[in-house]
PDB file of N, CA and C in Angstrom:
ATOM      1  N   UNK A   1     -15.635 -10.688  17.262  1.00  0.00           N
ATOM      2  CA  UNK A   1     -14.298 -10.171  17.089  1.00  0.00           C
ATOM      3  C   UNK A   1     -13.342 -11.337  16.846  1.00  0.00           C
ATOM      4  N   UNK A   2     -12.513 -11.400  16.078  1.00  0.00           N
ATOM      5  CA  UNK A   2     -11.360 -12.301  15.492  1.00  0.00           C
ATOM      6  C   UNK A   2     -10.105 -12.430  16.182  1.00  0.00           C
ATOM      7  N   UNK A   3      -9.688 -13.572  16.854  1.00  0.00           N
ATOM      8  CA  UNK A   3      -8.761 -13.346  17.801  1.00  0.00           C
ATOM      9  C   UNK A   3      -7.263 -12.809  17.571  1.00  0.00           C
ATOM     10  N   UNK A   4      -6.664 -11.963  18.118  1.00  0.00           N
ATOM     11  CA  UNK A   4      -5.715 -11.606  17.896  1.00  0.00           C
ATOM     12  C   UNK A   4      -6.404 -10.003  17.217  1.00  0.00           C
ATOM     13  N   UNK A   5      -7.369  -9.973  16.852  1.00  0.00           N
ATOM     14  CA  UNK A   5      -7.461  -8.612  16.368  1.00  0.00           C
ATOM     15  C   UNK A   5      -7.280  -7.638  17.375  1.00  0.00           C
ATOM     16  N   UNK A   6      -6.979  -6.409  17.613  1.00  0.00           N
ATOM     17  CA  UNK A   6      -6.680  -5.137  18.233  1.00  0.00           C
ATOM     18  C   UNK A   6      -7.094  -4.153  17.744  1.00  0.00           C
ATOM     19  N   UNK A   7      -8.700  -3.150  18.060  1.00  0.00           N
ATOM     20  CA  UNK A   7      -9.226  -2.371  17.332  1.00  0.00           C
ATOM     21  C   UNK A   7      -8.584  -1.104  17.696  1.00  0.00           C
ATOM     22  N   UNK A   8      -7.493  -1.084  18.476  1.00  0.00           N
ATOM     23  CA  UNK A   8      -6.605   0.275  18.234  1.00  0.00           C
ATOM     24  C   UNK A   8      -5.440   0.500  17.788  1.00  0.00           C
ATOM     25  N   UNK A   9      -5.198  -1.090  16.830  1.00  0.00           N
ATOM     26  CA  UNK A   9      -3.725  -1.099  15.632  1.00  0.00           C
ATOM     27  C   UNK A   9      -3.953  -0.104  14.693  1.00  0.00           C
ATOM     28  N   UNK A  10      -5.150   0.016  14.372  1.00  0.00           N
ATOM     29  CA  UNK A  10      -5.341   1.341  13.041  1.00  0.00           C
ATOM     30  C   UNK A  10      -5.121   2.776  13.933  1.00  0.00           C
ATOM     31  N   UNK A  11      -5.087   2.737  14.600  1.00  0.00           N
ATOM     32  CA  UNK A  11      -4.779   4.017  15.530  1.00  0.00           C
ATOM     33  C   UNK A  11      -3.202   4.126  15.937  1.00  0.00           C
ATOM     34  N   UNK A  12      -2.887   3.494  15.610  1.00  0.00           N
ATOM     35  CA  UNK A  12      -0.861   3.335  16.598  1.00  0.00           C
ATOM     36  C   UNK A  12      -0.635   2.892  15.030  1.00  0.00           C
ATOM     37  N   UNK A  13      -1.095   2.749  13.790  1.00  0.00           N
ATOM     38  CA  UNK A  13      -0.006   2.316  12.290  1.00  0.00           C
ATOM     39  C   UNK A  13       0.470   3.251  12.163  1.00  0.00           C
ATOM     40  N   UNK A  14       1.623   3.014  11.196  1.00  0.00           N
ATOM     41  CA  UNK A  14       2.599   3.979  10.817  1.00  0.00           C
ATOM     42  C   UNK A  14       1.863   4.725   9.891  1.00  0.00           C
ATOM     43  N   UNK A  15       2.029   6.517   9.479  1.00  0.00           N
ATOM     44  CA  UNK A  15       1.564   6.414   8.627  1.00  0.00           C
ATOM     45  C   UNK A  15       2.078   5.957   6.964  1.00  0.00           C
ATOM     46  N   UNK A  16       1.468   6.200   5.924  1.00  0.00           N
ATOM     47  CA  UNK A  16       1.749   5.690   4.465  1.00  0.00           C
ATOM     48  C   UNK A  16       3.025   6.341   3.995  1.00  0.00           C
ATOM     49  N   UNK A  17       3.988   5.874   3.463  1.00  0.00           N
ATOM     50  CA  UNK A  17       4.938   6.597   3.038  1.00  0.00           C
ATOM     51  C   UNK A  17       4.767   6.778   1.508  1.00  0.00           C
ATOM     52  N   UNK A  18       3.825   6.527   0.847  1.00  0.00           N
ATOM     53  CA  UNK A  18       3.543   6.911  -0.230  1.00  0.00           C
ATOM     54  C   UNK A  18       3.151   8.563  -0.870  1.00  0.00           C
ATOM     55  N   UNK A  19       3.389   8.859  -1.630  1.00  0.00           N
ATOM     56  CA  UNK A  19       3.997  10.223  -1.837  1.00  0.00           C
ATOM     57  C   UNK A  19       3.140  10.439  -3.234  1.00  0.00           C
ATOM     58  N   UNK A  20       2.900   9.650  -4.197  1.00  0.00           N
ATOM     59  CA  UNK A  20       2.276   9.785  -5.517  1.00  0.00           C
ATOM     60  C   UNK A  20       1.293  10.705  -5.620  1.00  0.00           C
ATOM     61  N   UNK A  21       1.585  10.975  -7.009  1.00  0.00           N
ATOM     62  CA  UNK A  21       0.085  11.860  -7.502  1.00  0.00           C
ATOM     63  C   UNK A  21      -0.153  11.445  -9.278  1.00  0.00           C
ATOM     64  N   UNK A  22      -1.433  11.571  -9.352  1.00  0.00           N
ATOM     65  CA  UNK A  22      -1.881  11.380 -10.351  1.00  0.00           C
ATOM     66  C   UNK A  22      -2.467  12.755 -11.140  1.00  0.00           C
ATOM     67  N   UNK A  23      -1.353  13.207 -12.030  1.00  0.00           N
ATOM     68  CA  UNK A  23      -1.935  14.705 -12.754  1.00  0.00           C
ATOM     69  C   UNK A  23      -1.450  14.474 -14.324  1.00  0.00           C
ATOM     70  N   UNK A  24      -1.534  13.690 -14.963  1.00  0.00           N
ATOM     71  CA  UNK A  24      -1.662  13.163 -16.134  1.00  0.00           C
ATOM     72  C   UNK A  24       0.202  12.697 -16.264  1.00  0.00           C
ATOM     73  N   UNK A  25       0.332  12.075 -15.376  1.00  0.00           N
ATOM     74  CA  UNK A  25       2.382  11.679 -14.915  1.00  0.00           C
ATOM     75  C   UNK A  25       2.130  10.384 -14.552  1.00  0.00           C
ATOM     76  N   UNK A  26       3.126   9.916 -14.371  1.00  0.00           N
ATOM     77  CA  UNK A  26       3.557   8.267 -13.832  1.00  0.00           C
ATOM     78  C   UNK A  26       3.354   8.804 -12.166  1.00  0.00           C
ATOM     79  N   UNK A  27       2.891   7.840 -11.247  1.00  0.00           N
ATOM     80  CA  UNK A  27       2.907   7.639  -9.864  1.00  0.00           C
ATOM     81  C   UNK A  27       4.351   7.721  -9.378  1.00  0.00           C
ATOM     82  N   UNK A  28       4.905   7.846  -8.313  1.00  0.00           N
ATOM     83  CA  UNK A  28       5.974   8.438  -7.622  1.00  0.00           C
ATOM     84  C   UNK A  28       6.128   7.648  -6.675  1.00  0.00           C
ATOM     85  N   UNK A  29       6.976   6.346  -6.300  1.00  0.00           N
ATOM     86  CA  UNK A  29       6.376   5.804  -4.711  1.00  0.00           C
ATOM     87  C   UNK A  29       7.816   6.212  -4.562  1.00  0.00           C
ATOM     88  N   UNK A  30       7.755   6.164  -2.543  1.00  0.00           N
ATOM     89  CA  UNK A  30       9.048   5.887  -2.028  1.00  0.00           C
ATOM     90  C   UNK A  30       9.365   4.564  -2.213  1.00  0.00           C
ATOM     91  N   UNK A  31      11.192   4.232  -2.413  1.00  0.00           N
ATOM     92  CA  UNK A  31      11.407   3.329  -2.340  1.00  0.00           C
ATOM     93  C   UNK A  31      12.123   2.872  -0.973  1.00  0.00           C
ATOM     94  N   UNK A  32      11.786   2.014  -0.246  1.00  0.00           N
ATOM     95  CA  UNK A  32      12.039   1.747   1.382  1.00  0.00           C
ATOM     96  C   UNK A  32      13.104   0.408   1.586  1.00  0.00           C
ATOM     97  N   UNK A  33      13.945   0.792   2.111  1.00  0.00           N
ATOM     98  CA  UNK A  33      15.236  -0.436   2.510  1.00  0.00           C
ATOM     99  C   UNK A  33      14.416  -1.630   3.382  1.00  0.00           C
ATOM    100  N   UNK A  34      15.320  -2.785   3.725  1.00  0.00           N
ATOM    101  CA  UNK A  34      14.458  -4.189   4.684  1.00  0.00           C
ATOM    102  C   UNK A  34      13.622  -3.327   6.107  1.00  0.00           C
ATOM    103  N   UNK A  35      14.140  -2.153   6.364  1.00  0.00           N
ATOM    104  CA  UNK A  35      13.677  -1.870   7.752  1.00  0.00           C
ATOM    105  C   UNK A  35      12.047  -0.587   7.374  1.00  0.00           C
ATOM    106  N   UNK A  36      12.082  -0.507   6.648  1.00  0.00           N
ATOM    107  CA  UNK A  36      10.884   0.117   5.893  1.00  0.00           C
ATOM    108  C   UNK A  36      11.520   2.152   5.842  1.00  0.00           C
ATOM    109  N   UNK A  37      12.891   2.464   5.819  1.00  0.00           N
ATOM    110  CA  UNK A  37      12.765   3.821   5.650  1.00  0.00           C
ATOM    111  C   UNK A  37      13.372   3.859   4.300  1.00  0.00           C
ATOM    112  N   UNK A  38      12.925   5.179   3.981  1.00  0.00           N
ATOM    113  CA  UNK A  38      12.777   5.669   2.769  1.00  0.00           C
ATOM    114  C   UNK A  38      14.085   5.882   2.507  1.00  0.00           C
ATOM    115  N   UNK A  39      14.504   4.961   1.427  1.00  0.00           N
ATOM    116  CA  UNK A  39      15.773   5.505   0.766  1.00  0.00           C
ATOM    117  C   UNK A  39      15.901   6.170  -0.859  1.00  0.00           C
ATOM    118  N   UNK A  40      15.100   6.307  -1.552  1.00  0.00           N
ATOM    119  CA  UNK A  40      14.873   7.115  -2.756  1.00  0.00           C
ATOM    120  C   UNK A  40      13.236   6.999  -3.025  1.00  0.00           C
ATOM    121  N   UNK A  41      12.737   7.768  -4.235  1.00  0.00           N
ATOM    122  CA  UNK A  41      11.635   7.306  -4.947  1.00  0.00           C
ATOM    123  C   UNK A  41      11.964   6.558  -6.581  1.00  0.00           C
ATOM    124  N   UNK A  42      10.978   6.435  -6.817  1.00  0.00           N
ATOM    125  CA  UNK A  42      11.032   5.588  -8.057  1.00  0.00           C
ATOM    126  C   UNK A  42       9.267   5.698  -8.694  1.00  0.00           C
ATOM    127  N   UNK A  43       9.525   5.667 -10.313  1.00  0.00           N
ATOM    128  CA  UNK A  43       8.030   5.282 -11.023  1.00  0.00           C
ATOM    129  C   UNK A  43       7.603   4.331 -10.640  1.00  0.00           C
ATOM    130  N   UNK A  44       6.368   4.182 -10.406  1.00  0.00           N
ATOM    131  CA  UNK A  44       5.594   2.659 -10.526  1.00  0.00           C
ATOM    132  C   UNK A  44       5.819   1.613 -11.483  1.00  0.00           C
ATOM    133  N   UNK A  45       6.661   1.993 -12.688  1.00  0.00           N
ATOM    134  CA  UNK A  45       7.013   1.291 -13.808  1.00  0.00           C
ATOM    135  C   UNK A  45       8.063   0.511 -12.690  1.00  0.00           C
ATOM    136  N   UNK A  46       9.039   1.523 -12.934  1.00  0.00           N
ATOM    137  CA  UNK A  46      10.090   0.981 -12.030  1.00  0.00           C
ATOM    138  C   UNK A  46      10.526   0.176 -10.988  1.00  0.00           C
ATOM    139  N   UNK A  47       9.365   0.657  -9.936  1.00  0.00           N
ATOM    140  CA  UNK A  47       8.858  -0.142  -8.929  1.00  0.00           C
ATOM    141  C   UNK A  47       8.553  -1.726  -9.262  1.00  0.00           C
ATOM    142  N   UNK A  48       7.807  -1.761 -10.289  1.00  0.00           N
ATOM    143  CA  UNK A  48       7.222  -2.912 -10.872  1.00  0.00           C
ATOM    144  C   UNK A  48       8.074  -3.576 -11.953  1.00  0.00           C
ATOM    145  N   UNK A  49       8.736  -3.027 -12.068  1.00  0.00           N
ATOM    146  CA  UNK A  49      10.036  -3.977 -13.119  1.00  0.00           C
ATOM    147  C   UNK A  49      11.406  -3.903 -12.572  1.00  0.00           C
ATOM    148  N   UNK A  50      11.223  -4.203 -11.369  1.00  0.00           N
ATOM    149  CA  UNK A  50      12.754  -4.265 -11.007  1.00  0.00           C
ATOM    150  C   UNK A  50      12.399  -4.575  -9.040  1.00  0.00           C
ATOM    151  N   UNK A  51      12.646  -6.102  -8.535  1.00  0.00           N
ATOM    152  CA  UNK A  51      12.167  -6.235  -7.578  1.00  0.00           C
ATOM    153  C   UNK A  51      12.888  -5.915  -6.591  1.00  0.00           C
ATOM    154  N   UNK A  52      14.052  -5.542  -6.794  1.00  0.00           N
ATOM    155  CA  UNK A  52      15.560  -4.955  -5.723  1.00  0.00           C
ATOM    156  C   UNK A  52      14.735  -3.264  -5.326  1.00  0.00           C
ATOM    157  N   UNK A  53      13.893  -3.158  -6.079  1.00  0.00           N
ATOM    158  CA  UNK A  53      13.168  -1.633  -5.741  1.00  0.00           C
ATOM    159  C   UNK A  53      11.607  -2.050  -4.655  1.00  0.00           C
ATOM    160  N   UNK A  54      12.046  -1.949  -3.357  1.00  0.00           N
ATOM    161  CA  UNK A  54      10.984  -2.587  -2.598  1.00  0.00           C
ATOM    162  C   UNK A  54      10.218  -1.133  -2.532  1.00  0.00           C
ATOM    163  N   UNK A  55       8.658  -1.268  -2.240  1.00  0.00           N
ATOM    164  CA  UNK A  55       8.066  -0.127  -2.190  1.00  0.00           C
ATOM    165  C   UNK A  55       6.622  -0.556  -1.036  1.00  0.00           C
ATOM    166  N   UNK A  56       6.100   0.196  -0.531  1.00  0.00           N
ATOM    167  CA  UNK A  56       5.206  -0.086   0.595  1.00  0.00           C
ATOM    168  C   UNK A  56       3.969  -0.270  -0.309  1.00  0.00           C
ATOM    169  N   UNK A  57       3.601  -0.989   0.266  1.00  0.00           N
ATOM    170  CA  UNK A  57       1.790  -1.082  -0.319  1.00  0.00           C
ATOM    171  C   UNK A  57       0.762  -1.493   0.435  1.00  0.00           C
ATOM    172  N   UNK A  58      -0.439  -1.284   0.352  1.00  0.00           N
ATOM    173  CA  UNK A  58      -2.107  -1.756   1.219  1.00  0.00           C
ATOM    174  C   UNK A  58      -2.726  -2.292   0.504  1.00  0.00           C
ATOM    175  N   UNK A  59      -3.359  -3.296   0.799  1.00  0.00           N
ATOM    176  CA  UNK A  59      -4.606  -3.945  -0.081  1.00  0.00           C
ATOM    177  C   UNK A  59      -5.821  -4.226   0.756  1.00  0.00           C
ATOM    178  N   UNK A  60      -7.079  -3.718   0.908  1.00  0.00           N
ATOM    179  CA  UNK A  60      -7.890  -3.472   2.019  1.00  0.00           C
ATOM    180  C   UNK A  60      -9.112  -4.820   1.016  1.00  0.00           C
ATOM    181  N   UNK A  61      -9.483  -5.405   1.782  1.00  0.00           N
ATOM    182  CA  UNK A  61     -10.446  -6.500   1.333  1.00  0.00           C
ATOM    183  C   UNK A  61     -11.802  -6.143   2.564  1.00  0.00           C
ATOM    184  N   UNK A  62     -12.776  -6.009   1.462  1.00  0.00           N
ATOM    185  CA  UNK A  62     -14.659  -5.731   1.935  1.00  0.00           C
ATOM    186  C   UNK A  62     -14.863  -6.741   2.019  1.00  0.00           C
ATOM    187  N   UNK A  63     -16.323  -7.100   3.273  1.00  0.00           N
ATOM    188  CA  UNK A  63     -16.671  -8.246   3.089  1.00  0.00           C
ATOM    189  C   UNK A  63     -18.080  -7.696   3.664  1.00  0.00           C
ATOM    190  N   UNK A  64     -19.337  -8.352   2.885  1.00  0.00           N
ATOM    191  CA  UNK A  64     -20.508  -7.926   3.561  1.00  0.00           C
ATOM    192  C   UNK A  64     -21.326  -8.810   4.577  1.00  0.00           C
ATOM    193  N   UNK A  65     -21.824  -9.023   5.180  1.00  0.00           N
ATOM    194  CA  UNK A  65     -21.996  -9.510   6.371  1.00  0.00           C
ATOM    195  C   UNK A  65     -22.160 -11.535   5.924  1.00  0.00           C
ATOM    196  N   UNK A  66     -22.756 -11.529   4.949  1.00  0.00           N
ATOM    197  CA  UNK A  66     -22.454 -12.627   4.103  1.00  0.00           C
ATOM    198  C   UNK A  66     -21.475 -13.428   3.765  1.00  0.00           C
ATOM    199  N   UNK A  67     -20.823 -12.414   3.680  1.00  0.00           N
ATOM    200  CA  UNK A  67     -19.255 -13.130   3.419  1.00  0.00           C
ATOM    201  C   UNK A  67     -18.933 -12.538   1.811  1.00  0.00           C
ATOM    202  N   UNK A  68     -19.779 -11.912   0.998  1.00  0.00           N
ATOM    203  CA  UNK A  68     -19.420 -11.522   0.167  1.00  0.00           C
ATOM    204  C   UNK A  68     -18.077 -11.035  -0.314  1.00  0.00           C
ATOM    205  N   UNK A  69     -16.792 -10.824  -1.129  1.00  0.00           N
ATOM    206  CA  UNK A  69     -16.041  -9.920  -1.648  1.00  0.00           C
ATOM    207  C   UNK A  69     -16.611  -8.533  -2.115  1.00  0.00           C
ATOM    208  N   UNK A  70     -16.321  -7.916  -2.006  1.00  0.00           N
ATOM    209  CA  UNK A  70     -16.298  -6.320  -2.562  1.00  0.00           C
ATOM    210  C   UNK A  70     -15.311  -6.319  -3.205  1.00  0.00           C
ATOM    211  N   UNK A  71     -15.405  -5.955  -4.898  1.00  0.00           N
ATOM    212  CA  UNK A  71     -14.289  -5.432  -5.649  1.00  0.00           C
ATOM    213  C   UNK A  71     -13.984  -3.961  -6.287  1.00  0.00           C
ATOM    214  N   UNK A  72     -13.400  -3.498  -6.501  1.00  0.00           N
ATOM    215  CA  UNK A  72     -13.143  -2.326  -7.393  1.00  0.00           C
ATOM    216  C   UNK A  72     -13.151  -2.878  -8.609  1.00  0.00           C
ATOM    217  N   UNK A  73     -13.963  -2.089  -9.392  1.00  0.00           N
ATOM    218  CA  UNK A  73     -13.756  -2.027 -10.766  1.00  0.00           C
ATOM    219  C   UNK A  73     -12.649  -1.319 -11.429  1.00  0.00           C
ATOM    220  N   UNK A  74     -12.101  -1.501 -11.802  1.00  0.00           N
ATOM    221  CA  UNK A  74     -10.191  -0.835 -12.808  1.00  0.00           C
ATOM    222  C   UNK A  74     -11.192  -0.767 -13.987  1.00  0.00           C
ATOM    223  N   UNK A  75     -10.570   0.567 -14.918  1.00  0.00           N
ATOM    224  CA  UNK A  75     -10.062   0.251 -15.938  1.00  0.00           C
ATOM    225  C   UNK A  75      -9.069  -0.163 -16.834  1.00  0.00           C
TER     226      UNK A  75
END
């Protein structure tokens, strides 16, 4: 175990304030003030071209006992 880790932080997180859907449309995020509440939504375009538009995000990194990376493939 890694110090400082706490295996019941994933149990007490906030949940996601992300709101999007994918049905042949642009993604939908909330957009969240310095204290993280939701003060409008916005496109992901938007989100992403304009940095005064803060928006929540996760990036989860695999690792196999090796030490390997795990990636997603995108298209």
């Amino acid at each position: 175990m890694k110090k400082g880790y706490d295996p019941g932080s994933l149990a007490r997180a906030r949940p996601l304030a992300y709101t999007g859907t994918m049905s042949g449309q642009e993604e939908w995020f909330d957009v969240v003030d310095l204290e993280g509440r939701v003060v409008s939504k916005a496109t992901r375009s938007e989100c992403h071209g304009n940095p005064s538009l803060i928006h929540q995000a996760v990036h989860v990194l695999v690792f196999n006992h090796a030490g390997a990376l795990f990636l997603q493939q995108r298209s």
